[in-house]
Structures are given as C-alpha cells and as structure tokens.
Protein backbone atom coordinates (compact mmCIF):
# COMPACT_ATOMS: atom_id res chain seq x y z
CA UNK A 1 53.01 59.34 126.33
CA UNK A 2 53.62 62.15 128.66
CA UNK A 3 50.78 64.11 127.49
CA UNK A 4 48.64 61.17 127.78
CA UNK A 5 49.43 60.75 131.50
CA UNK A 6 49.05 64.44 132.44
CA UNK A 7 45.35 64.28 130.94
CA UNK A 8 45.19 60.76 132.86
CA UNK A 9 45.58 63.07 136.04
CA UNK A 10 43.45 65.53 135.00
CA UNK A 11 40.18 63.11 134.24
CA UNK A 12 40.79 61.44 137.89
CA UNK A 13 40.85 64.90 139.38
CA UNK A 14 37.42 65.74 138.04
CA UNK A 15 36.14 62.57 138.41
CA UNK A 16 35.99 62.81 142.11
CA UNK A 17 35.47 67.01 142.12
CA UNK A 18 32.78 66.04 140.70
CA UNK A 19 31.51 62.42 141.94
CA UNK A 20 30.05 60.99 144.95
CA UNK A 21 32.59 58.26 146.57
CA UNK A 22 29.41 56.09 146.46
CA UNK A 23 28.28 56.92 142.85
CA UNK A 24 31.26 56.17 140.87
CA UNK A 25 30.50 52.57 139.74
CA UNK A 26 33.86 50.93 141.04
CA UNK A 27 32.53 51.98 144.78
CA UNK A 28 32.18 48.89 147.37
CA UNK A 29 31.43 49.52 150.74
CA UNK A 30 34.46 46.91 151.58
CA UNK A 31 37.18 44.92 149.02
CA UNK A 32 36.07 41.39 150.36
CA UNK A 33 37.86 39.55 147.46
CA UNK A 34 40.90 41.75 147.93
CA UNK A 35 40.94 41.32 151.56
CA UNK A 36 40.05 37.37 151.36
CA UNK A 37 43.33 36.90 148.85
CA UNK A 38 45.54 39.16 151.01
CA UNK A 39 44.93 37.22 154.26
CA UNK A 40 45.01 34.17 151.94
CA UNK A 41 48.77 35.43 151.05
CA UNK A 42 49.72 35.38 154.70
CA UNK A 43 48.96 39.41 155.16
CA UNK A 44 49.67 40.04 159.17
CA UNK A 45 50.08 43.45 161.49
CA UNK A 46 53.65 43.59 160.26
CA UNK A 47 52.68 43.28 156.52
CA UNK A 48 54.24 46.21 154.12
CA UNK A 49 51.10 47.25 152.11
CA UNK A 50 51.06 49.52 149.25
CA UNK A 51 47.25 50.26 147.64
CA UNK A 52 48.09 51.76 144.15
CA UNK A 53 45.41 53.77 142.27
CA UNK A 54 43.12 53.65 145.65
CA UNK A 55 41.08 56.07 144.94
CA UNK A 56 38.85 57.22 147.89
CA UNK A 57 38.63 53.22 148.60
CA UNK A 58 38.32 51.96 151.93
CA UNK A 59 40.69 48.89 152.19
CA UNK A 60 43.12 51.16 153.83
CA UNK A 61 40.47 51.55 156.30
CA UNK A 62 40.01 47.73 156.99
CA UNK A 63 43.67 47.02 157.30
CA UNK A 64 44.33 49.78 159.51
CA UNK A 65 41.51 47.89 161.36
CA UNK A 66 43.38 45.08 161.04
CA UNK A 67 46.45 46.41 163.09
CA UNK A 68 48.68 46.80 159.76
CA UNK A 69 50.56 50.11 160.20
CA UNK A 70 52.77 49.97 157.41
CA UNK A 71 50.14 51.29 154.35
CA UNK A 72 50.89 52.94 151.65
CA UNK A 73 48.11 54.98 149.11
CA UNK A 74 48.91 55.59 145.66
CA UNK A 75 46.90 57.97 143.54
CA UNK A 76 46.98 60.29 140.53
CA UNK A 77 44.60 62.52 142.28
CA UNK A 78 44.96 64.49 144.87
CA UNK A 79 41.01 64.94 145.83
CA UNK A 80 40.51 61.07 146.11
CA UNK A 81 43.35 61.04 148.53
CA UNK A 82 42.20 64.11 150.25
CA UNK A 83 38.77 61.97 150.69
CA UNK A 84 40.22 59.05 151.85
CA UNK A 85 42.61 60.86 154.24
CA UNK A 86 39.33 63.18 155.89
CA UNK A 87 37.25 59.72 156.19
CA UNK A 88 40.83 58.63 158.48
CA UNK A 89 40.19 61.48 160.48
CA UNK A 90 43.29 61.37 163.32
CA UNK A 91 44.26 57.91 161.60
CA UNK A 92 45.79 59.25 158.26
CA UNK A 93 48.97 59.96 159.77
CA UNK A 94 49.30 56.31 159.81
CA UNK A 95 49.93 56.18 156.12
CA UNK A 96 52.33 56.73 153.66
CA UNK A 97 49.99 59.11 150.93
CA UNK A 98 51.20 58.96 147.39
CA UNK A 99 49.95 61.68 144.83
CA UNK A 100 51.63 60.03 141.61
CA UNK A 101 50.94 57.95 138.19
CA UNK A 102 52.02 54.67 139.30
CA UNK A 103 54.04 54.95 136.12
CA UNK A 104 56.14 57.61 137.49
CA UNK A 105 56.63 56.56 140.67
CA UNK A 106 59.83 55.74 142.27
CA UNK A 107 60.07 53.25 145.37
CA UNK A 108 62.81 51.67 146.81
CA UNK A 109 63.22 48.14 145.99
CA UNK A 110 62.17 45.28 147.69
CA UNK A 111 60.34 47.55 150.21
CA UNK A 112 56.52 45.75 150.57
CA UNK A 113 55.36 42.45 151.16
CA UNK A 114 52.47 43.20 149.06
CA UNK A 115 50.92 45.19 145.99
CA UNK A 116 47.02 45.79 145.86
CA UNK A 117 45.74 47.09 142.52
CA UNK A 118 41.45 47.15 141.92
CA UNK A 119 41.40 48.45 138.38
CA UNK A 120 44.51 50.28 137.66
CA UNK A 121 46.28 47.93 135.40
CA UNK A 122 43.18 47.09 133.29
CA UNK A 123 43.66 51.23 131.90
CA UNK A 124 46.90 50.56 130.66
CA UNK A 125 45.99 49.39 127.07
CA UNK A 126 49.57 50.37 125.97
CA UNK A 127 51.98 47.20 126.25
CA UNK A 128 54.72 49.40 127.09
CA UNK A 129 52.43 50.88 129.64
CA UNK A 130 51.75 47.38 130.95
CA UNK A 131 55.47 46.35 130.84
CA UNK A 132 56.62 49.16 132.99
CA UNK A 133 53.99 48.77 135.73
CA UNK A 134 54.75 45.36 135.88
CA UNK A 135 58.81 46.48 136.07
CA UNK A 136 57.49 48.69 138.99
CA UNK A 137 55.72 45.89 140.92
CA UNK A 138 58.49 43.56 140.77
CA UNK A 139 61.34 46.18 141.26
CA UNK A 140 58.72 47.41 145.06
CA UNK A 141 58.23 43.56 146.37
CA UNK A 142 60.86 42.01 147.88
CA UNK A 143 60.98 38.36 146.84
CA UNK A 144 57.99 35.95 148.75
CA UNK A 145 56.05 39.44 148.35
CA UNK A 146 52.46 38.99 146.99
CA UNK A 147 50.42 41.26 144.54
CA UNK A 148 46.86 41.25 144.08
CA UNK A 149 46.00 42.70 140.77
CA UNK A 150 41.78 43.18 139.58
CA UNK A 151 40.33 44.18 136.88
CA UNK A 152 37.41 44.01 134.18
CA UNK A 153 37.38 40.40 133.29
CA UNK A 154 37.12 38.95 129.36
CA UNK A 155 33.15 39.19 129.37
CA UNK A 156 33.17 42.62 131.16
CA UNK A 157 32.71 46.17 130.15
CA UNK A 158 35.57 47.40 127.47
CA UNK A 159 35.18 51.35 128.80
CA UNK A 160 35.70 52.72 132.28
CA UNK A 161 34.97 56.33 133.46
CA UNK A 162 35.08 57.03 129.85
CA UNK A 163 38.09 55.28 129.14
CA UNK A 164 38.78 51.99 127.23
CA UNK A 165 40.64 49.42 129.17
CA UNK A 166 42.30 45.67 128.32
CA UNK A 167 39.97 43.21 129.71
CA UNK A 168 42.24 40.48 130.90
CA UNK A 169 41.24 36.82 132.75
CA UNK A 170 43.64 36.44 135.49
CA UNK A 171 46.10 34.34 133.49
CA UNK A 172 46.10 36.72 131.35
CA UNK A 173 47.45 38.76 133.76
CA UNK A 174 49.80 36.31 135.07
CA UNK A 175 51.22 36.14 131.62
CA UNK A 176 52.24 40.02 132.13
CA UNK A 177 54.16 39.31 135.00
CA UNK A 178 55.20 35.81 134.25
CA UNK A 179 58.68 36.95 134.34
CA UNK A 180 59.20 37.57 137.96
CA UNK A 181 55.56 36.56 139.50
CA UNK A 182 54.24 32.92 139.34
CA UNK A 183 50.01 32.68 139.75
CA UNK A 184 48.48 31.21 143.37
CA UNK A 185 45.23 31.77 142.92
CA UNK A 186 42.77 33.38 140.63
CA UNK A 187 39.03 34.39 141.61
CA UNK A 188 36.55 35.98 139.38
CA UNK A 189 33.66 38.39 140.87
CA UNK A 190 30.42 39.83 139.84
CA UNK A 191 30.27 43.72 141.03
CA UNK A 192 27.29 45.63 141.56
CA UNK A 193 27.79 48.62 140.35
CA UNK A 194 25.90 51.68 142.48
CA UNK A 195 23.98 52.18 139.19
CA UNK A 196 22.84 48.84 139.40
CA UNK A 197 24.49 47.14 136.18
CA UNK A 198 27.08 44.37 136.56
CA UNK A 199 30.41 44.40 135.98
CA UNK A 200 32.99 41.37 135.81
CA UNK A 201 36.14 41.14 137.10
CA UNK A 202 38.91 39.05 137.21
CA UNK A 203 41.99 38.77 140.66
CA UNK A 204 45.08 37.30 140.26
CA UNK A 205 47.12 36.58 143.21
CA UNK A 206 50.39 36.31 142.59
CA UNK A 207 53.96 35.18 144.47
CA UNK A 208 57.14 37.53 143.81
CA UNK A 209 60.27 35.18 142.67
C-alpha cells in the first residue's frame, strides 16, 4: 500500500507539471454545490475549514472572500498547492498549506467545524483505504462538525486522470461513515467538463456525532 501511495503522489505531481488548471476536467471556475451545502451547514467567518485533495481549486479563494480565516489546503502535490498559493498572491499566508496523502496525515482531533472533499474519496477503491479516511474525518471534526464529501456518482465515469475510482450515490457514502456521521442532505450535479463531456456526481452532507 505504501508503494501505491508514493506513485499516487507522483501521478498528481505530473498531472499539474503538466496540465492547465483550466484543462484538467474536474476544473470549475467556482464549487457552487460545495459552497451552497457549506453555508447550508451553518459555515460563518469563524468556521474551521479544511479543503482536502484541493488541488489548484478555488473554494479557498471564495471563503477567504467570505471572511473565513481559518482554511486549511490539503494536497499530495506540491505544484497544485504552489498554484493555488501564487493565484493568493499576499493572501496565502492566510492558510494552513498541507503537502500530504490525506491517508497519512495527522491532525489534531476535533480541530474543524468542517471537511470539504470534491473527488478525493471516490479514488480510494480499497475498503481499507476508505475506512481509514473516514477514521481521519471523524477523528479532525469535532462533534456538530459537517463534511461535504463529492464524487463520481453511480451513472458517472468509472476512470479519473487515468485512474479507476468507486462510483458511490451519496448514501452510499453515508453508509461509509455511518458510524460517526448521520446524512443531511444529498445533491447530485451534472459537471461540464472543460473538454466538453459530462460527468455525474454525487454530495453528501453530513453531521459529525
């Protein structure tokens, strides 16, 4: 599993060495979805936010918009945080910049109010994969904490980037954190990718125990 993680971080690192921000076929301009269910969850200025497997994505951009100052950016590649972090400009010290598999990282318990995940989960195919992200989650959020979790829904694409990935509904994914998350709402979107195909996926929004 080790080795498979290690070549995880080296496929993101090319991917955007290599990739326009606004080519890769995950790219949106804004999160809308993610933002609606966030401020749906109660998200406010004093909000604890932690973006894992962000990418070069720009919802740290909106909520730093949105007066949050507590952000945290998780990603296995350096060069997609290095993009995100030039786009800040003077702004990036502002945030909390993770270069880590999600799967390896450690953070204190209890200590955000919410988890935001577009398409990081749906890549862990291996259940003991799954289990441990969902371990890390739960262990980060303190309880009445929310997590928004995407990713390619039942009918969508099976591959990503190259990569398979578990195409879950959102109870699905509910059902992999049913131990310490209950489901508030679930919402389905159609993405356009920059390519111009379409890809579905499904959000969960779900309440810490």
């Amino acid at each position: 599993m080790a080795t498979q993680r290690i070549d995880r971080r080296t496929h993101w690192q090319n991917v955007y060495q290599t990739k326009r921000v606004d080519a890769v076929s995950w790219y949106q301009p804004h999160l809308n979805v993610s933002l609606q269910l966030l401020a749906e969850a109660g998200l406010s200025a004093r909000s604890r936010v932690i973006d894992v497997g962000a990418g070069a994505s720009t919802l740290v951009d909106d909520l730093l918009d949105q007066g949050v100052r507590d952000v945290s950016v998780v990603d296995v590649s350096v060069e997609a945080l290095a993009l995100a972090r030039g786009r800040l400009g003077e702004r990036a010290h502002l945030v909390t910049w993770y270069a880590a598999d999600v799967l390896e990282l450690a953070l204190p318990c209890g200590s955000f109010d919410f988890w935001h995940d577009r398409a990081v989960l749906h890549f862990l195919t291996d259940p003991e994969d799954a289990a441990r992200y969902v371990h890390i989650a739960a262990n980060a959020l303190a309880a009445g904490g929310h997590a928004v979790i995407a990713g390619f829904a039942p009918d969508g694409p099976n591959r990503c980037s190259g990569l398979p990935v578990a195409q879950r509904s959102a109870r699905d994914i509910a059902a992999l954190f049913a131990s310490a998350f209950t489901l508030v709402r679930e919402r389905t979107e159609r993405h356009r990718t920059p390519g111009g195909s379409n890809q579905s996926f499904a959000y969960a929004l779900l309440r810490r125990c």
